[in-house]
C-alpha atoms as a PDB file:
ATOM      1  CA  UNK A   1       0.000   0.000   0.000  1.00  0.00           C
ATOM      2  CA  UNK A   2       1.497   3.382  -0.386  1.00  0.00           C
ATOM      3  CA  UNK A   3       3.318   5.122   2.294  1.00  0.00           C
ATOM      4  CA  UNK A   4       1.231   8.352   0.554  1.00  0.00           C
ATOM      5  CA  UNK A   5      -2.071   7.124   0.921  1.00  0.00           C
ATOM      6  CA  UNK A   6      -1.953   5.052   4.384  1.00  0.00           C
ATOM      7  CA  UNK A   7      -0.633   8.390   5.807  1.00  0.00           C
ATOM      8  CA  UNK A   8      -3.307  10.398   4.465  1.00  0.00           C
ATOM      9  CA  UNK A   9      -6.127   7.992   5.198  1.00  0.00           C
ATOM     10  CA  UNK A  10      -5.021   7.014   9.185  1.00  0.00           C
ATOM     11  CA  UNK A  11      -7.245   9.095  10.266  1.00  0.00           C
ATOM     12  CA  UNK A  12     -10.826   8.152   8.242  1.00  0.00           C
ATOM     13  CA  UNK A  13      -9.306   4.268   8.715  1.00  0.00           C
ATOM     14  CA  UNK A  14      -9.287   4.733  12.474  1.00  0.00           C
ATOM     15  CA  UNK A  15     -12.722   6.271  12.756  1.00  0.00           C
ATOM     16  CA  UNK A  16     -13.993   3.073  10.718  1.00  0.00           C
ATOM     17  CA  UNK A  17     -11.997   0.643  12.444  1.00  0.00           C
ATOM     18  CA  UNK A  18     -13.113   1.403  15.726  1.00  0.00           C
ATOM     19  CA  UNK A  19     -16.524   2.084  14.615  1.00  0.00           C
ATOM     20  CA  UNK A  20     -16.711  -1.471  13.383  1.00  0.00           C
ATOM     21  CA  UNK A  21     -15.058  -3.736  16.017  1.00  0.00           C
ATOM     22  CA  UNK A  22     -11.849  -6.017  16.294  1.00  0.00           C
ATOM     23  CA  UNK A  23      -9.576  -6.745  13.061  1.00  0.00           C
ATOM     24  CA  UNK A  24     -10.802 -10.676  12.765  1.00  0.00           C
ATOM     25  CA  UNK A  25     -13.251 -11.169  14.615  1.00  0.00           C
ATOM     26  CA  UNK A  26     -16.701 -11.988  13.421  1.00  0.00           C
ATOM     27  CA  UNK A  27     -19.060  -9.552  12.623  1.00  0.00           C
ATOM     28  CA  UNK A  28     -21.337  -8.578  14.848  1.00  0.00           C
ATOM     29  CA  UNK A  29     -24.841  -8.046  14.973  1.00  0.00           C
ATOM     30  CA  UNK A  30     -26.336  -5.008  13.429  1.00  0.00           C
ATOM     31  CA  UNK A  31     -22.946  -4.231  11.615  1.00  0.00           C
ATOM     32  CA  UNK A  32     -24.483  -3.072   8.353  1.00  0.00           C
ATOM     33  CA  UNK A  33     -26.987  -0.961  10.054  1.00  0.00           C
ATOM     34  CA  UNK A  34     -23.258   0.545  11.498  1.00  0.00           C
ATOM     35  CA  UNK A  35     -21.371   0.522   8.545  1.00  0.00           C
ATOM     36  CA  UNK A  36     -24.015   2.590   6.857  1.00  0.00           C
ATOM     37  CA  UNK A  37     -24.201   5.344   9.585  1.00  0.00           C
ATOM     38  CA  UNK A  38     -20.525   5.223   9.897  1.00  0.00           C
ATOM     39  CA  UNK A  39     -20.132   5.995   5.949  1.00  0.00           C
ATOM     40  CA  UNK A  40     -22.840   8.598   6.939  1.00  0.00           C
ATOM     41  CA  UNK A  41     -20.726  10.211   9.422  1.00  0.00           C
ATOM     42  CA  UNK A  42     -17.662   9.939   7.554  1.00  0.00           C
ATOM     43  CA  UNK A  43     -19.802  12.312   4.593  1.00  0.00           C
ATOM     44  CA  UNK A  44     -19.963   9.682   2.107  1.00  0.00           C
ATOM     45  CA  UNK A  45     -23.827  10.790   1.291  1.00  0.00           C
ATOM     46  CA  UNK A  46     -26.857   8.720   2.177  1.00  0.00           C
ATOM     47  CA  UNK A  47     -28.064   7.234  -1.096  1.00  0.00           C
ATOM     48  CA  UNK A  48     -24.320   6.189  -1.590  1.00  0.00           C
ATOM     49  CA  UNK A  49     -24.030   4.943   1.882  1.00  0.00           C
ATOM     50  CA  UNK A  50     -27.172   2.574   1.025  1.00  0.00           C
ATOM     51  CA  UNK A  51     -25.869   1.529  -1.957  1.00  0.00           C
ATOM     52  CA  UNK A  52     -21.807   0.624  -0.715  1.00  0.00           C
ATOM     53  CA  UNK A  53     -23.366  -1.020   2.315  1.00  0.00           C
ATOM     54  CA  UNK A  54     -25.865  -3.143   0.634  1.00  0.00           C
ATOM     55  CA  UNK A  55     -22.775  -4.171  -1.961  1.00  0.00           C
ATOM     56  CA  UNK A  56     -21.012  -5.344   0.830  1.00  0.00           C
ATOM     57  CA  UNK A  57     -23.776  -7.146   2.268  1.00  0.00           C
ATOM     58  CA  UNK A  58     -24.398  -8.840  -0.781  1.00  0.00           C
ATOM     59  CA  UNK A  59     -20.847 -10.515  -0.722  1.00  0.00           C
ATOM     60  CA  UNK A  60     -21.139 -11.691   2.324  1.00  0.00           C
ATOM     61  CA  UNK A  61     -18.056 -11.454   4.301  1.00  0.00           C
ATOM     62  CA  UNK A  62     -17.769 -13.250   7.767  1.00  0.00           C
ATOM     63  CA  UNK A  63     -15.110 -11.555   9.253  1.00  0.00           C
ATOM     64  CA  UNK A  64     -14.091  -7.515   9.623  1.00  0.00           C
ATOM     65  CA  UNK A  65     -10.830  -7.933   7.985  1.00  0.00           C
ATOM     66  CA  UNK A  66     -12.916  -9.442   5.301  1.00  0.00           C
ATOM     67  CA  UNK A  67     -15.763  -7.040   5.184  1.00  0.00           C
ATOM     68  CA  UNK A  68     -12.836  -4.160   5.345  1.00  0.00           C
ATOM     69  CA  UNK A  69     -11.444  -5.702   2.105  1.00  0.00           C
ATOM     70  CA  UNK A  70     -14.913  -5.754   0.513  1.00  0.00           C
ATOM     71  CA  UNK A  71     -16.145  -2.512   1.169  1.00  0.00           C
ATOM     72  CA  UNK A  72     -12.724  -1.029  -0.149  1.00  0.00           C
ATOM     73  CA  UNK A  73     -13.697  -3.042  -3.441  1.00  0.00           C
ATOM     74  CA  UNK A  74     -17.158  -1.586  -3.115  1.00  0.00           C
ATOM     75  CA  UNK A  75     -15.706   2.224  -2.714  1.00  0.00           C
ATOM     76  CA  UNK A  76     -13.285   2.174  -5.867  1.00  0.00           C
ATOM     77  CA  UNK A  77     -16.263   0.433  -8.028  1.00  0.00           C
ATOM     78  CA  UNK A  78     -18.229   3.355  -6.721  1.00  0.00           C
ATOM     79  CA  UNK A  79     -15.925   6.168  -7.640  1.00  0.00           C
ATOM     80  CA  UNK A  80     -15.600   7.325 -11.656  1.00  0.00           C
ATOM     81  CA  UNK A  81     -14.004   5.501 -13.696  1.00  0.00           C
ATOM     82  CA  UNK A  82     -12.543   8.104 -16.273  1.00  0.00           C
ATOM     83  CA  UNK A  83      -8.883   8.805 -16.690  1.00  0.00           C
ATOM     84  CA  UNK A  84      -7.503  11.392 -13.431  1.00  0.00           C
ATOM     85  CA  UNK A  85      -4.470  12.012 -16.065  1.00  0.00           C
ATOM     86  CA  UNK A  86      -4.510  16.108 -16.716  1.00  0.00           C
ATOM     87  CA  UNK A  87      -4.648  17.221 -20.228  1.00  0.00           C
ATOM     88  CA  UNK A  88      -0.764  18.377 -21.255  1.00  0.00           C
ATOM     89  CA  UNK A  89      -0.383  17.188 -24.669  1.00  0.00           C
ATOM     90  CA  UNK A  90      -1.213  21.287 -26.023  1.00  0.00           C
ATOM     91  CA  UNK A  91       1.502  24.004 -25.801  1.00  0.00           C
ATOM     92  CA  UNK A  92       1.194  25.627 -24.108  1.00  0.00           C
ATOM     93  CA  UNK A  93      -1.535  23.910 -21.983  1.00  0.00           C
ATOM     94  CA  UNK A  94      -3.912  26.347 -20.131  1.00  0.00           C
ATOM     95  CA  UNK A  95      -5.410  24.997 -16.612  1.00  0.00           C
ATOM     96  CA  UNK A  96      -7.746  27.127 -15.111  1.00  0.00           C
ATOM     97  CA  UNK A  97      -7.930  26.709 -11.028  1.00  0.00           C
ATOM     98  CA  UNK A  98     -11.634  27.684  -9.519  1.00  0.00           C
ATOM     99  CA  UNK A  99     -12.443  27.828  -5.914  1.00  0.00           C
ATOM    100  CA  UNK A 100     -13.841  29.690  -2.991  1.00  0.00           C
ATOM    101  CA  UNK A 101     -11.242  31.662  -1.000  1.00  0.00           C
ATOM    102  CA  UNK A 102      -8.983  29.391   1.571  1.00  0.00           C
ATOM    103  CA  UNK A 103      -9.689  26.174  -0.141  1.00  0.00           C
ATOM    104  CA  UNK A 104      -6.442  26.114  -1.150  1.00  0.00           C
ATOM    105  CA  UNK A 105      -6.331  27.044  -4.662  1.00  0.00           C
ATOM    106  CA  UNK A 106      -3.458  29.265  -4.475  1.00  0.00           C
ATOM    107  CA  UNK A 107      -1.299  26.869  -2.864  1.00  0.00           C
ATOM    108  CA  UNK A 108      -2.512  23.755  -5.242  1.00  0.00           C
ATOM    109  CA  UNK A 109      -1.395  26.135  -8.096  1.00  0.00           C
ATOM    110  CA  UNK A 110       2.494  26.585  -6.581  1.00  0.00           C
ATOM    111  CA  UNK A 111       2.706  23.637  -5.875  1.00  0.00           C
ATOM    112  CA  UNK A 112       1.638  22.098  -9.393  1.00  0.00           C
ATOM    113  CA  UNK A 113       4.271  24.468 -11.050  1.00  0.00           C
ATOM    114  CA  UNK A 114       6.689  22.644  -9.076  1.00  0.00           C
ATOM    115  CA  UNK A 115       5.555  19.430 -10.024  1.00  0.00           C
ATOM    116  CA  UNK A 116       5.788  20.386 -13.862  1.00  0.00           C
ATOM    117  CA  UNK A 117       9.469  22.080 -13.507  1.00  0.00           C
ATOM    118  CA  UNK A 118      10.740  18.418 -12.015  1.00  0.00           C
ATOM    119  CA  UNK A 119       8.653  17.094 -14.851  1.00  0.00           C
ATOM    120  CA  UNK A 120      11.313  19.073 -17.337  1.00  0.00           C
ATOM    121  CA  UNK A 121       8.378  21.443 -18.191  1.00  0.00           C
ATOM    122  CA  UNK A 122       8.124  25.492 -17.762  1.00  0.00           C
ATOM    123  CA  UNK A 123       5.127  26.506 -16.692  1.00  0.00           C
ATOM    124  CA  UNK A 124       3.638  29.819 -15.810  1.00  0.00           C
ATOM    125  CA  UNK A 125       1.952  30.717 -13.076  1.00  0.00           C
ATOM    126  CA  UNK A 126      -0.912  33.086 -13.425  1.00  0.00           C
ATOM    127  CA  UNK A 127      -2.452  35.726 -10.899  1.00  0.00           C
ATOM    128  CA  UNK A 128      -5.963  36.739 -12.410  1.00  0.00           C
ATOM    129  CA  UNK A 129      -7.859  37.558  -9.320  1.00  0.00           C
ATOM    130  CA  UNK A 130      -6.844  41.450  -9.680  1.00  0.00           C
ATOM    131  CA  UNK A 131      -9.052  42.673  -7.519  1.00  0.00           C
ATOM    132  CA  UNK A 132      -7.295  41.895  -4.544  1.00  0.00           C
ATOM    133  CA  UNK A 133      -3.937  42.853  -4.005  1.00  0.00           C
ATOM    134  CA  UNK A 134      -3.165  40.227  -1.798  1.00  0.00           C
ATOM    135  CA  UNK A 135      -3.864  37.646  -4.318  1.00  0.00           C
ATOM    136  CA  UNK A 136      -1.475  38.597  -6.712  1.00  0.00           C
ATOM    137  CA  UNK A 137       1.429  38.866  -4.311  1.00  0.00           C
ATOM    138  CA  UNK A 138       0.457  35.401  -2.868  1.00  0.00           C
ATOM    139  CA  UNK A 139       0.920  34.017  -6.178  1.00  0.00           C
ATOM    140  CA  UNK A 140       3.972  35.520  -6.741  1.00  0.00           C
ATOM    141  CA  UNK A 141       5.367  34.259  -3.861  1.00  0.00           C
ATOM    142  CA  UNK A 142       4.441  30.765  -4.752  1.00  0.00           C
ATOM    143  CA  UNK A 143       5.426  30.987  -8.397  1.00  0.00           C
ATOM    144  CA  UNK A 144       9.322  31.992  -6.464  1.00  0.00           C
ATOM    145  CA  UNK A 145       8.774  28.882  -4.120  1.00  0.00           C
ATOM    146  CA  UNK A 146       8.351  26.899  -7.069  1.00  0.00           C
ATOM    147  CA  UNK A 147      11.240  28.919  -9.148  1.00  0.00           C
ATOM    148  CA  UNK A 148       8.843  29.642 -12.183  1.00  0.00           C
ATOM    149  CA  UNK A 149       7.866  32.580 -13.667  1.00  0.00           C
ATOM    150  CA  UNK A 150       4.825  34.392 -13.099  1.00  0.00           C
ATOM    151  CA  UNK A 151       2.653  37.024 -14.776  1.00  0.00           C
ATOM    152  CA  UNK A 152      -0.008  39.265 -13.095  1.00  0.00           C
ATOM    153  CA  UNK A 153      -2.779  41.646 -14.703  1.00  0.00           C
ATOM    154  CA  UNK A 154      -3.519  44.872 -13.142  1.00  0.00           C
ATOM    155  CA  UNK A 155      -4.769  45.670 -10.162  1.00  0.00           C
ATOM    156  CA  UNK A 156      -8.555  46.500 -10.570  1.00  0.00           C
ATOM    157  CA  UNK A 157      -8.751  45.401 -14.307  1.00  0.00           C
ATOM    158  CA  UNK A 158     -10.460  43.056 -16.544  1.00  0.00           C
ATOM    159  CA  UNK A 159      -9.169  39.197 -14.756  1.00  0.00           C
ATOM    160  CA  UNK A 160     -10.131  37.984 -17.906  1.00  0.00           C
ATOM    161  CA  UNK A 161      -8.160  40.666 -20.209  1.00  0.00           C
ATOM    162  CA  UNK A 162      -4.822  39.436 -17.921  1.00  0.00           C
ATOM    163  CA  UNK A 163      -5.849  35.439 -19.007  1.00  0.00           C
ATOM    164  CA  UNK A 164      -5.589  36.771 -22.552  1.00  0.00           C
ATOM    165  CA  UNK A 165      -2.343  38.433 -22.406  1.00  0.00           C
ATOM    166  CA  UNK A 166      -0.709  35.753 -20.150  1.00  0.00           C
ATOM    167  CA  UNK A 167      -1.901  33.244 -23.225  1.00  0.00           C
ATOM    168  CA  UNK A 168      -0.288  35.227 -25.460  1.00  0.00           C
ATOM    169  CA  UNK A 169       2.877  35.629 -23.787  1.00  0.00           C
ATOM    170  CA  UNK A 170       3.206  31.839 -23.222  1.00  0.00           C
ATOM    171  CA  UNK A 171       2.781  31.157 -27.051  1.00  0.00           C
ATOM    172  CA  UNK A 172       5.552  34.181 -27.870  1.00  0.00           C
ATOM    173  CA  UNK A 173       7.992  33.024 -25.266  1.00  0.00           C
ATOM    174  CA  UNK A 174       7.481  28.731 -25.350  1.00  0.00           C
ATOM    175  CA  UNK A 175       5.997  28.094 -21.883  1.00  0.00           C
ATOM    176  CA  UNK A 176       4.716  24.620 -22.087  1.00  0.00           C
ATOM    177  CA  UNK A 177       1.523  25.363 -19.277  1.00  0.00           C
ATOM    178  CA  UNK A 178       0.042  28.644 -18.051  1.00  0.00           C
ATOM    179  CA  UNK A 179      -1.749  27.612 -14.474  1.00  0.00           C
ATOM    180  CA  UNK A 180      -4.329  30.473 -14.074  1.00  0.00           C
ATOM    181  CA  UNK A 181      -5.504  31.306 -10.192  1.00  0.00           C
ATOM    182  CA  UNK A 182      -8.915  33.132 -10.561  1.00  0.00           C
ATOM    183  CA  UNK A 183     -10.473  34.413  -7.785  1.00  0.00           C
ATOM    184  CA  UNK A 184     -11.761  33.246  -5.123  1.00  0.00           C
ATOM    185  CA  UNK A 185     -15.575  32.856  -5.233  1.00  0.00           C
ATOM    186  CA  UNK A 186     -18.720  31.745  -3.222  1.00  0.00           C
ATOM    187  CA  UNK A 187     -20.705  29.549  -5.235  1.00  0.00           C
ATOM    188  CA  UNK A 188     -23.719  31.176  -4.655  1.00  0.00           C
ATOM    189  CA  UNK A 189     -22.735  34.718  -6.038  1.00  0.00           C
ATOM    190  CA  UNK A 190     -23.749  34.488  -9.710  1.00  0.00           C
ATOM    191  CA  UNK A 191     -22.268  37.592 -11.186  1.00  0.00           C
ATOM    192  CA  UNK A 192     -18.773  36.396  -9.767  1.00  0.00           C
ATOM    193  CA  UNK A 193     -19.339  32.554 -11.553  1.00  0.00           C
ATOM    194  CA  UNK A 194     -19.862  34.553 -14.307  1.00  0.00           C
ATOM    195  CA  UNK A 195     -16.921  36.578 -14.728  1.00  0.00           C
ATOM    196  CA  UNK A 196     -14.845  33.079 -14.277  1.00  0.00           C
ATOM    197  CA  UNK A 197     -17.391  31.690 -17.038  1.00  0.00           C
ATOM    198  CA  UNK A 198     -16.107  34.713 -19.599  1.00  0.00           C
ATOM    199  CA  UNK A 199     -12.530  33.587 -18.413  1.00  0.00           C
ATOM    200  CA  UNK A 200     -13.085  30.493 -19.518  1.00  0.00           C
ATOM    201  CA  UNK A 201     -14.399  31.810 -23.034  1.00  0.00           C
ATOM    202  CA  UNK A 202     -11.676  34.191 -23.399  1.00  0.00           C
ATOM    203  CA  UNK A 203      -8.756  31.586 -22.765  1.00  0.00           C
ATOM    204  CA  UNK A 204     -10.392  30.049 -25.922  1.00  0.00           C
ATOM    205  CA  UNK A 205     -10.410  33.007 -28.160  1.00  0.00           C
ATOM    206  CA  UNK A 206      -6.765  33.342 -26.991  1.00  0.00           C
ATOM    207  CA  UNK A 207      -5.810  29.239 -27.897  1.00  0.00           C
ATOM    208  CA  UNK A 208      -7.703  26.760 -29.377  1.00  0.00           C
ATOM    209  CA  UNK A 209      -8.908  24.265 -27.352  1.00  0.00           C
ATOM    210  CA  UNK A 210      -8.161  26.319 -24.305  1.00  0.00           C
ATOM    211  CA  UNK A 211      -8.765  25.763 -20.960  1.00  0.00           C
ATOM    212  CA  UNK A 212      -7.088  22.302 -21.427  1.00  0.00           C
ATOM    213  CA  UNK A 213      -8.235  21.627 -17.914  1.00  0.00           C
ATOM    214  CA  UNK A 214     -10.819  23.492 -15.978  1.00  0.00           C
ATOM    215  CA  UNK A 215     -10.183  22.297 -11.784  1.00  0.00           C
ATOM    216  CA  UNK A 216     -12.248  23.095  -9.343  1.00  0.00           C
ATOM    217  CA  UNK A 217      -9.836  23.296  -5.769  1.00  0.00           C
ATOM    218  CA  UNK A 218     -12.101  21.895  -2.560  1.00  0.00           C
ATOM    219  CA  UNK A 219     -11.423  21.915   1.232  1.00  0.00           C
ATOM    220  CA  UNK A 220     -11.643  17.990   1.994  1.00  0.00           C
ATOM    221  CA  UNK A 221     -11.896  19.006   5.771  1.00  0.00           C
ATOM    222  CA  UNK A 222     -15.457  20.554   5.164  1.00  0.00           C
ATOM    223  CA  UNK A 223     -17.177  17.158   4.560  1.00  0.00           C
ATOM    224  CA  UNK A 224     -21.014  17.774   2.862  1.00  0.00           C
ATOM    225  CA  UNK A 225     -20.053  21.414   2.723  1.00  0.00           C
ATOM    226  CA  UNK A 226     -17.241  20.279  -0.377  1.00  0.00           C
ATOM    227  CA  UNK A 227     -20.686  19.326  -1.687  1.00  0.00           C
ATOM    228  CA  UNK A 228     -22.620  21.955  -1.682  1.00  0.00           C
ATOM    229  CA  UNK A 229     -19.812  24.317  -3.431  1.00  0.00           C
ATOM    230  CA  UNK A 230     -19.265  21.882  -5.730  1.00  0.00           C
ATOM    231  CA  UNK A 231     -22.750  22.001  -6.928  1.00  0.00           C
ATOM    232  CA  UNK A 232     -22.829  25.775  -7.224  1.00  0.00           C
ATOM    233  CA  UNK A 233     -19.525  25.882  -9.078  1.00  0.00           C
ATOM    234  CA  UNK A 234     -20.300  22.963 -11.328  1.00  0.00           C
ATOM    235  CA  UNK A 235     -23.627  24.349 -12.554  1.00  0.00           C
ATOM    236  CA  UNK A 236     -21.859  27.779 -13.729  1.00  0.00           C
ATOM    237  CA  UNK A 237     -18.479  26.580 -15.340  1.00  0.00           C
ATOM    238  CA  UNK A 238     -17.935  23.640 -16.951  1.00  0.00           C
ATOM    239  CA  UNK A 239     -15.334  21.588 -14.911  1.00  0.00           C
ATOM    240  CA  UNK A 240     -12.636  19.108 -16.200  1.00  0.00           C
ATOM    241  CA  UNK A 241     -11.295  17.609 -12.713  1.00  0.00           C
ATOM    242  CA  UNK A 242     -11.209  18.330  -8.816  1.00  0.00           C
ATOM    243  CA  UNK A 243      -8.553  18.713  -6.493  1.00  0.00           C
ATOM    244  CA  UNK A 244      -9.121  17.691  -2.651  1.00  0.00           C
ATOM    245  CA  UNK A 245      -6.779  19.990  -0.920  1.00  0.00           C
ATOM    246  CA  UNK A 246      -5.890  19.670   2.964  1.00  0.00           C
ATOM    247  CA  UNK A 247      -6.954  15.577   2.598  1.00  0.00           C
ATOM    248  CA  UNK A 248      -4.175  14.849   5.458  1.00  0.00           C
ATOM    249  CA  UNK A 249      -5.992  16.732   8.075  1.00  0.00           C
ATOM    250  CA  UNK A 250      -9.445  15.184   8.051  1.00  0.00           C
ATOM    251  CA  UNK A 251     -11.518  11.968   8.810  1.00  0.00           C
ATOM    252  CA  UNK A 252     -14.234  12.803   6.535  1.00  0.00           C
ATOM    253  CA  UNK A 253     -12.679  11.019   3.441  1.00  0.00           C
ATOM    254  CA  UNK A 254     -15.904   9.875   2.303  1.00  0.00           C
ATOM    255  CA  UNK A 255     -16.731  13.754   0.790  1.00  0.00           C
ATOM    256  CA  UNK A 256     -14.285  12.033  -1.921  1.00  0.00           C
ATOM    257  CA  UNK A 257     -16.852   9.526  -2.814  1.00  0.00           C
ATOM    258  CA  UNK A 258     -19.920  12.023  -2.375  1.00  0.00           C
ATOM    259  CA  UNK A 259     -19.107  14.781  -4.557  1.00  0.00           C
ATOM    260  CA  UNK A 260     -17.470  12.220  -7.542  1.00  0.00           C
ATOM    261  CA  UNK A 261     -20.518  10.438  -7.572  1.00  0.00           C
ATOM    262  CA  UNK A 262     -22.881  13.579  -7.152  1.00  0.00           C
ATOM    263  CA  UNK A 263     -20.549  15.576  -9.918  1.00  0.00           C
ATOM    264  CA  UNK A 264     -19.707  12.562 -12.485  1.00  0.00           C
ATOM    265  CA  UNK A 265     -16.386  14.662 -12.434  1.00  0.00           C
ATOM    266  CA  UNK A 266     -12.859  12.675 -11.289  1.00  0.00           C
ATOM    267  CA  UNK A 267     -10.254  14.019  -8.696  1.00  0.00           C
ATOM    268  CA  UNK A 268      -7.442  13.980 -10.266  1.00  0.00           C
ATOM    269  CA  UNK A 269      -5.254  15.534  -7.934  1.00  0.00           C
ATOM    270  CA  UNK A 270      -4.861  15.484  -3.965  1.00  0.00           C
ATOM    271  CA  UNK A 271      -2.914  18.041  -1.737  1.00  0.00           C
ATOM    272  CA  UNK A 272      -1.469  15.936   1.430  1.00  0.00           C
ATOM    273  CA  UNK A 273       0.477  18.073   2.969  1.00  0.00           C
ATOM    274  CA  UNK A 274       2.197  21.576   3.150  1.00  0.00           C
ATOM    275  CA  UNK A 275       5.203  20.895   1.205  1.00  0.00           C
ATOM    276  CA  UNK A 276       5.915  21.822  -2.184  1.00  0.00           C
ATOM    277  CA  UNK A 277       6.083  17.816  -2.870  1.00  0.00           C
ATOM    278  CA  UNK A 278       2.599  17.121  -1.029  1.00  0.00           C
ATOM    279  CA  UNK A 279       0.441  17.177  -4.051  1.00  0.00           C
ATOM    280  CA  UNK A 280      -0.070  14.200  -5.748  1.00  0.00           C
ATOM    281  CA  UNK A 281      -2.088  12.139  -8.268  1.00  0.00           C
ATOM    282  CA  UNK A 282      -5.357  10.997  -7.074  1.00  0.00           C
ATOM    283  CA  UNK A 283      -5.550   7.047  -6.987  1.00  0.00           C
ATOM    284  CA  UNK A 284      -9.037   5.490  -5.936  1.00  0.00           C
ATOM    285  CA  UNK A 285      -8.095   1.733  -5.687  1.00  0.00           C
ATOM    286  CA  UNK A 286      -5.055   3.044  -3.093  1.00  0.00           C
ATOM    287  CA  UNK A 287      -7.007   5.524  -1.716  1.00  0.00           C
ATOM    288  CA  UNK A 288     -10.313   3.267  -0.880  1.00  0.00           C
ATOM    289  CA  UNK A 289      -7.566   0.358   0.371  1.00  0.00           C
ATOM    290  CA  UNK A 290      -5.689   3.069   2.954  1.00  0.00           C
ATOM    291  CA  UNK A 291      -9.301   4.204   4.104  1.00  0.00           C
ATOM    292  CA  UNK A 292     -10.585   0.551   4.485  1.00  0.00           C
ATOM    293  CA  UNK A 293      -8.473  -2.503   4.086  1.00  0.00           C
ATOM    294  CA  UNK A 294      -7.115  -4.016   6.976  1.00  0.00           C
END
């Protein structure tokens, strides 16, 4: 199992684990009726929750450490099954990064342009939220962290105007990604989705086939909250992939389960730490094992 993903996971594992009873012994009476308020609790959804623990039920396990294995068999069944790859095969390749404020967008977005520099790639980092100040000098910082260049429209002007320009500049001078932080946004505030929908539209009036990938950034700590702004993003812009950000600090895994299956969109990438090496690629069979197998 990885050493990534049985780190991440301790946490949701425990909560099962001792929700559920001794590793080997039999299983005890009422332990579906558990299992499915323990997925519950753990934010996995309730019509999901049926559904996994009636799977399980259905194979009939006799023991926990066989039930454990089951129901991580049961999880990664229920999670999409479309590639979690992101799209790089354009240059440059334009990735758009949505989210509300402190869900860790900015920090997803420095730490991707260090992933892409070991890669052998140049990226550029984008600050398009210009109507804080803030937000373009936290970019900055990160796009240093990550030793990449960075470009940042004007303060107070047109965020999508700055996508434009940045586009252009990456064509002219051979970046081979442009990673574009937008603003952070509630997703209830129409007017706001909409200025990240005319970002989107721009990008492609800039490059073809731009955005190559359109991510929307989530708080894994926030359990059926994740939900909820998921909804309100993915009914305004058209989203390519999530990232779970801050996954090592919770035991409500299961929001990983309840928005893919809500959304139909994969997670393709996971933050799981605070290091500039803590964001990886988003694997549901290790995942679902780490959270569940004995």
């Amino acid at each position: 199992m990885s050493s990534v993903w049985n780190r991440v996971a301790s946490r949701t594992r425990t909560f099962f684990t001792q929700g559920l009873g001794g590793i080997g012994t039999p299983l005890r009476p009422g332990f579906y009726e558990d299992l499915e308020e323990l997925l519950l609790a753990g934010d996995v959804g309730p019509q999901l929750a049926t559904s996994i623990a009636a799977g399980v039920k259905e194979q009939g396990p006799d023991t926990l450490e066989h039930a454990q294995a089951v129901l991580a068999a049961q999880v990664t069944m229920a999670m999409h099954p479309g590639s979690r790859a992101l799209r790089l095969d354009a240059r440059p390749s334009c990735i758009l990064f949505y989210g509300v404020n402190g869900a860790g967008k900015t920090t997803t977005v420095g730490k991707l342009a260090h992933r892409l520099k070991l890669q052998g790639l140049r990226p550029l980092v984008v600050a398009a939220d210009t109507y804080r100040a803030a937000g373009i000098e936290q970019v900055q910082v990160w796009a240093e962290r990550a030793g990449v260049e960075s470009f940042a429209g004007k303060p107070g002007g047109d965020p999508a105007a700055a996508v434009f320009d940045a586009l252009q500049m990456a064509q002219n001078r051979g970046h081979d990604a442009v990673l574009v932080d937008t603003a952070g946004r509630l997703q209830t505030q129409h007017n706001l989705l909409q200025e990240l929908a005319k970002i989107a539209r721009v990008a492609a009036r800039a490059q073809e086939g731009a955005p190559h990938e359109s991510l929307l950034v989530l708080d894994a700590a926030l359990g059926q909250s994740t939900l909820a702004q998921a909804r309100g993003f993915a009914a305004a812009l058209p989203l390519t992939g999530l990232v779970l950000a801050k996954l090592d600090g919770s035991a409500r895994g299961g929001a990983v389960l309840a928005v893919e299956s809500d959304l139909g969109v994969p997670v393709k990438l996971a933050g799981v730490g605070e290091g500039m090496d803590d964001l990886v690629e988003f694997d549901p069979q290790e995942f679902a094992r780490a959270l569940f197998a004995a």
